[in-house]
N, C-alpha and C. Protein backbone atom coordinates (compact mmCIF):
# COMPACT_ATOMS: atom_id res chain seq x y z
N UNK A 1 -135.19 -50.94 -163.34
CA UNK A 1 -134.41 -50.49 -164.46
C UNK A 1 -134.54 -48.97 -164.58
N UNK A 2 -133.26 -48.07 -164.81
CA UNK A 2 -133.69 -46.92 -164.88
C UNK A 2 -134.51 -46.52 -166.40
N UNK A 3 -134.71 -45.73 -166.10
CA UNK A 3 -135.79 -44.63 -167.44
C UNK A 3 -134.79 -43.75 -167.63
N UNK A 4 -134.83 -42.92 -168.70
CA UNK A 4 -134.44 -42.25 -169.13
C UNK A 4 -135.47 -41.15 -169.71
N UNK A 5 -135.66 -39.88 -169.77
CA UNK A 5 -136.50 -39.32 -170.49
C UNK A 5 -135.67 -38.83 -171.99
N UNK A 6 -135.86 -39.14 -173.22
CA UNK A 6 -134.97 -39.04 -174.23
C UNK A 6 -134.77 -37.27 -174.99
N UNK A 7 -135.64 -36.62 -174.25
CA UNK A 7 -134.84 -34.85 -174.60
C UNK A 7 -133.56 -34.39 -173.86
N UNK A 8 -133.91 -34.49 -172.41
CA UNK A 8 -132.66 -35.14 -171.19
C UNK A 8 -131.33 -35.41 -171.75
N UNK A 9 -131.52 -36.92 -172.19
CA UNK A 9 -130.27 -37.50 -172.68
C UNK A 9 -129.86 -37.21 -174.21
N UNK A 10 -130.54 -36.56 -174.76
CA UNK A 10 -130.15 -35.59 -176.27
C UNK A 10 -129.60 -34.94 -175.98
N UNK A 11 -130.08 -33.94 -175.02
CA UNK A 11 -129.11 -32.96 -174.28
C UNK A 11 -127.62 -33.24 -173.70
N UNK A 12 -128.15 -34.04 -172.61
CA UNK A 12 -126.64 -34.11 -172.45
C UNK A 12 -125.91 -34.62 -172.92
N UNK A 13 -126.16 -36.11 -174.19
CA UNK A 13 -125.16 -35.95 -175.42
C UNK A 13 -124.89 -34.99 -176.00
N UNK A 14 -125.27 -33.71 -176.55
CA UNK A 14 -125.43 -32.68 -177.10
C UNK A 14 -123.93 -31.69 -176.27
N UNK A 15 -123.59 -32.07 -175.16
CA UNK A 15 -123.11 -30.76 -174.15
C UNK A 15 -121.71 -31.87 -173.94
N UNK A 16 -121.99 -33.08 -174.30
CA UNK A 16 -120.79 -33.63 -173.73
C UNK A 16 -120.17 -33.98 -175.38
N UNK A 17 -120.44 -33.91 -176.33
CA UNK A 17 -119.99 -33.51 -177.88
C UNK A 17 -119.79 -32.24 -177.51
N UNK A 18 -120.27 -31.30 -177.34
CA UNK A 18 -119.63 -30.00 -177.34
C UNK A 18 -118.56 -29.66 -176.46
N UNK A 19 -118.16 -30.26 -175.12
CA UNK A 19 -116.79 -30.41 -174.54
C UNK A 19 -116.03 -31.11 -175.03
N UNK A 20 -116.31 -31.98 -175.93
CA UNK A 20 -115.33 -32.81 -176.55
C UNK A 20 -114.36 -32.45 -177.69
N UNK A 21 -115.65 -31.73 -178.68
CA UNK A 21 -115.03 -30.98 -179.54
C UNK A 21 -113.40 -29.95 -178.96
N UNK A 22 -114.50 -28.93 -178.20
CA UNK A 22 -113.57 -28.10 -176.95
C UNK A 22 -112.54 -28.49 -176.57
N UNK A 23 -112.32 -29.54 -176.01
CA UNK A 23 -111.10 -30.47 -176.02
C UNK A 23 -110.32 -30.76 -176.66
N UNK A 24 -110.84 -30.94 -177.91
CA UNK A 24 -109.52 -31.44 -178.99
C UNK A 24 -108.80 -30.19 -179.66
N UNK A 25 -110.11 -29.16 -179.49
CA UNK A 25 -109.43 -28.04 -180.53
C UNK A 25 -108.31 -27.29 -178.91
N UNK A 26 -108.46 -27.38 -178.15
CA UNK A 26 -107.52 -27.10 -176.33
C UNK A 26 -106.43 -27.82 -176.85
N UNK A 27 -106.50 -28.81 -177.00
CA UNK A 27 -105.23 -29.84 -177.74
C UNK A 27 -104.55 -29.53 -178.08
N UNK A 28 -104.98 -28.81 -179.65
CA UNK A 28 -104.66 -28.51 -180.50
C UNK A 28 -103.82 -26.95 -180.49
N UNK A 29 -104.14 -26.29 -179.58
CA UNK A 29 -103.87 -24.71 -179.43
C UNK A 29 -103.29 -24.88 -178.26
N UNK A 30 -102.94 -26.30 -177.39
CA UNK A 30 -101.99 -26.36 -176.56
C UNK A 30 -100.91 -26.87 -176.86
N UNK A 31 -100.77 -27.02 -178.40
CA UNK A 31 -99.70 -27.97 -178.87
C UNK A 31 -98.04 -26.72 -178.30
N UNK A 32 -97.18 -27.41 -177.86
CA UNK A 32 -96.07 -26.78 -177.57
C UNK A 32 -95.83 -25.75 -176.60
N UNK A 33 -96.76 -25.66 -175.72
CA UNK A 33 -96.67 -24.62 -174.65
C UNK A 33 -96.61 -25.65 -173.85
N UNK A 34 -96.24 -24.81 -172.04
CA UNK A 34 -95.66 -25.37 -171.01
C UNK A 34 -97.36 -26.66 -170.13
N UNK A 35 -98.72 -25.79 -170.95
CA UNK A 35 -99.55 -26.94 -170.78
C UNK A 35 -100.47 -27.89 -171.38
N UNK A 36 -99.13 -28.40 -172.43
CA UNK A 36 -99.63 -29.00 -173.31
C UNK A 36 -100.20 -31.05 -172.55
N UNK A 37 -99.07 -31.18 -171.65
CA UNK A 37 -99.30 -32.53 -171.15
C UNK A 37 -100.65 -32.34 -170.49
N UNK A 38 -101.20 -31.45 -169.69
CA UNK A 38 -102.62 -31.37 -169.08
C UNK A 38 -103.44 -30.95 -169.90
N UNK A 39 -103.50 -30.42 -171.40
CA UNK A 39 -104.57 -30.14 -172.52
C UNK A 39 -104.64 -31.69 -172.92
N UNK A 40 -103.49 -32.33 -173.17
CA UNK A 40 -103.80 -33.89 -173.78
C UNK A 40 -104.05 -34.60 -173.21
N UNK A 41 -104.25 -34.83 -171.49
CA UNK A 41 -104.83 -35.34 -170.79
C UNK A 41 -106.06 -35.16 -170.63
N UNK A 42 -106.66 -33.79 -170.52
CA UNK A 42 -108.04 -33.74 -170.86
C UNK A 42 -108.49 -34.43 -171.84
N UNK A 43 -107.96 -34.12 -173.14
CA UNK A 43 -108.44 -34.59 -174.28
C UNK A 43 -108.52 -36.09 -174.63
N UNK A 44 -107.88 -36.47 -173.64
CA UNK A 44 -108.29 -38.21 -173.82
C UNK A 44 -109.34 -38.66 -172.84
N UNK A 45 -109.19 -37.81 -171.85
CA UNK A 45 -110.60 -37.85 -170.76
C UNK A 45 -111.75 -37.69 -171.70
N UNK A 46 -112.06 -36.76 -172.46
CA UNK A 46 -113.19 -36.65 -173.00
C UNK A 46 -113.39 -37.49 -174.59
N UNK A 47 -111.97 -37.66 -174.78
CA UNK A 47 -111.84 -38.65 -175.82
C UNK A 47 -112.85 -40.27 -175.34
N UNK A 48 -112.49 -40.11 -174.03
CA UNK A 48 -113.18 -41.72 -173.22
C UNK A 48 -114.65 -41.90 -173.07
N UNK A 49 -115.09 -39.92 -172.69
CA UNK A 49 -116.13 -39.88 -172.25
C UNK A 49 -117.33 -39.94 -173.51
N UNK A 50 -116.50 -39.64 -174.66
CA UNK A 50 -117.69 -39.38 -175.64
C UNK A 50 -117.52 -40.73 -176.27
N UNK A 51 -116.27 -41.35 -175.93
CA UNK A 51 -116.72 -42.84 -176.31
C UNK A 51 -117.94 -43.49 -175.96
N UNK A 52 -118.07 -43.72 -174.35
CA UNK A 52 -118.99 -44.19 -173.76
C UNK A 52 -120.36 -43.19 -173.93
N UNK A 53 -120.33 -42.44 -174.15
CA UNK A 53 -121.26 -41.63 -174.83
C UNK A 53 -122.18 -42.25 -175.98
N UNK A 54 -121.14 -42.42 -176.71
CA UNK A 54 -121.55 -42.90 -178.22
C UNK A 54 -121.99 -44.61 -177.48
N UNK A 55 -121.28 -45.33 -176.87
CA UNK A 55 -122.44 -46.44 -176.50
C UNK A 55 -123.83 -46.16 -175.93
N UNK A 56 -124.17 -45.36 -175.31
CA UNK A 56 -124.82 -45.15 -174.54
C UNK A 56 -125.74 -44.57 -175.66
N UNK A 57 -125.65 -43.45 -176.49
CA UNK A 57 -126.66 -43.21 -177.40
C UNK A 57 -127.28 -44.38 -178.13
N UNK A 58 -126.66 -45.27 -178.19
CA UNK A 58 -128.02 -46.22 -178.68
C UNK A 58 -128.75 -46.86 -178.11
N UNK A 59 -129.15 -46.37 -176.60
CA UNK A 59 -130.69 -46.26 -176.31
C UNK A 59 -131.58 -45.48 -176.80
N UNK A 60 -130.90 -44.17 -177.41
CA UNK A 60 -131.77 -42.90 -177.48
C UNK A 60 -132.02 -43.51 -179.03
N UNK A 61 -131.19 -43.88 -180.81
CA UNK A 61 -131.86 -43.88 -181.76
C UNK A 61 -130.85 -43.68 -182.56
N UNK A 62 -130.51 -44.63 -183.87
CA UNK A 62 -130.09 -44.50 -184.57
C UNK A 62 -129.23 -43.08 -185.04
N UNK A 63 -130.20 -42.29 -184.60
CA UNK A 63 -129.91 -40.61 -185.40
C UNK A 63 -128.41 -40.13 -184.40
N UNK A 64 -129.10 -40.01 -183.00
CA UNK A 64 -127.96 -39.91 -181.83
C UNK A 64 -126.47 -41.14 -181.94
N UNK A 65 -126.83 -41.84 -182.22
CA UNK A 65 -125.54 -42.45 -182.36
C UNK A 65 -124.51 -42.24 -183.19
N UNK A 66 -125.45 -41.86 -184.56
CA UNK A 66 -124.57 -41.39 -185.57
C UNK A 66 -123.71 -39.89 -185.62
N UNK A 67 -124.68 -38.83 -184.59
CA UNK A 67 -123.91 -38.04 -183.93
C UNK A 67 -122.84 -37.56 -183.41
N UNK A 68 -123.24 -38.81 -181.99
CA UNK A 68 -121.97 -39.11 -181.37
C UNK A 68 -120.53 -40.48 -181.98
N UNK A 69 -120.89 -41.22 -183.06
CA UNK A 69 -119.50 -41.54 -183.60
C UNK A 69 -119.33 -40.11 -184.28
N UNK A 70 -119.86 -39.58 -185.20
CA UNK A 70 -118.84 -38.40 -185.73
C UNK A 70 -118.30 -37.64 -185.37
N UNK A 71 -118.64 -36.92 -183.95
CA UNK A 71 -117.77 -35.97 -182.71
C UNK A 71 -116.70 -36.93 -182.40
N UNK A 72 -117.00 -38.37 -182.33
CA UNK A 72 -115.85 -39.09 -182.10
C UNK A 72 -114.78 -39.19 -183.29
N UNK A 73 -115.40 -39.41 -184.16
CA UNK A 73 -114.27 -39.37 -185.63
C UNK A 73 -113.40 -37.86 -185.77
N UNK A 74 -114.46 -36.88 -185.54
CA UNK A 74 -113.89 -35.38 -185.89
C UNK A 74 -112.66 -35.16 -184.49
N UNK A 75 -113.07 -35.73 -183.17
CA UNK A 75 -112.08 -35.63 -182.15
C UNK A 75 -110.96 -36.14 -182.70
N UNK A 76 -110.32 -37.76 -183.29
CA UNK A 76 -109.91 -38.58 -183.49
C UNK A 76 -109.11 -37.57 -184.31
N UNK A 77 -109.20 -36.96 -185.41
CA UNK A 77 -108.86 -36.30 -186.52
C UNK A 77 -108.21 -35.00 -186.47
N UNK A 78 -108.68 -34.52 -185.71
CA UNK A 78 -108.64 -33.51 -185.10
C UNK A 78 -107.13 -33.38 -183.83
N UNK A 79 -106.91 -34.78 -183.60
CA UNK A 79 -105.79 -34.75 -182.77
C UNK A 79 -104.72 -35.11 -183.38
N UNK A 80 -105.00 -36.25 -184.49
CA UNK A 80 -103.95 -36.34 -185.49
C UNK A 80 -103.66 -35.82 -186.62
N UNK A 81 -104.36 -35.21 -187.10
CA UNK A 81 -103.74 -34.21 -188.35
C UNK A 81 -102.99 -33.53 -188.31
N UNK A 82 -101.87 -33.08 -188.94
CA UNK A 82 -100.54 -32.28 -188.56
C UNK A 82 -101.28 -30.64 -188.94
N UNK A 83 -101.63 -30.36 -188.74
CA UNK A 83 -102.09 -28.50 -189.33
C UNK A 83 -101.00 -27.93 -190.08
N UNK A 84 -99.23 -28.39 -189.52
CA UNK A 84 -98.81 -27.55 -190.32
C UNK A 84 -98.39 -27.83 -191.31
N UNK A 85 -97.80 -26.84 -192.20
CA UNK A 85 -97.19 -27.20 -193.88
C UNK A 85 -96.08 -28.26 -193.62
N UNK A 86 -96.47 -28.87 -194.75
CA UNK A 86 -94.79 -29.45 -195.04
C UNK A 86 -93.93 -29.04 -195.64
N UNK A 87 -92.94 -29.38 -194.96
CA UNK A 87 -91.34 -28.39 -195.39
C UNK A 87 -91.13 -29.73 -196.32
N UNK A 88 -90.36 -28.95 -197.73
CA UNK A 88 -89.84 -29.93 -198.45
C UNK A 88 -88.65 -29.53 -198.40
């Protein structure tokens, strides 16, 4: 069975929430330019990756998991919120 050493895998939950974030806000500031289809493709790549992420933190502890769902919620949110005003 593998081991894990749990600073290791803090870390690299830690770095793969922080590309994720990166990702959505790329998304977001790729909205309507010519590379917007390859910003939202990333962004579901890492949308996937911090999914399985967030399973995977609950080897490491309650605390890490709750981490990684909220990078997942803030991604989630972050892709669907309209930023701009509404025109009435």
């Amino acid at each position: 069975m593998l081991s894990f050493e749990p600073a290791s895998l803090i870390f690299g939950l830690a770095i793969i929430q922080g590309i994720g974030l990166a990702s959505a806000c790329l998304a977001r500031i790729g909205e309507g330019s010519i590379r917007q289809t390859s910003c939202q493709r990333l962004f579901l790549g890492c949308l996937a990756l911090v999914g399985v992420s967030t399973m995977l933190a609950m080897l490491v502890g309650p605390g890490a998991c709750v981490a990684s769902g909220a990078t997942l919620a803030v991604m989630v949110l972050t892709a669907t919120w309209d930023f701009g005003g509404a025109v009435l």
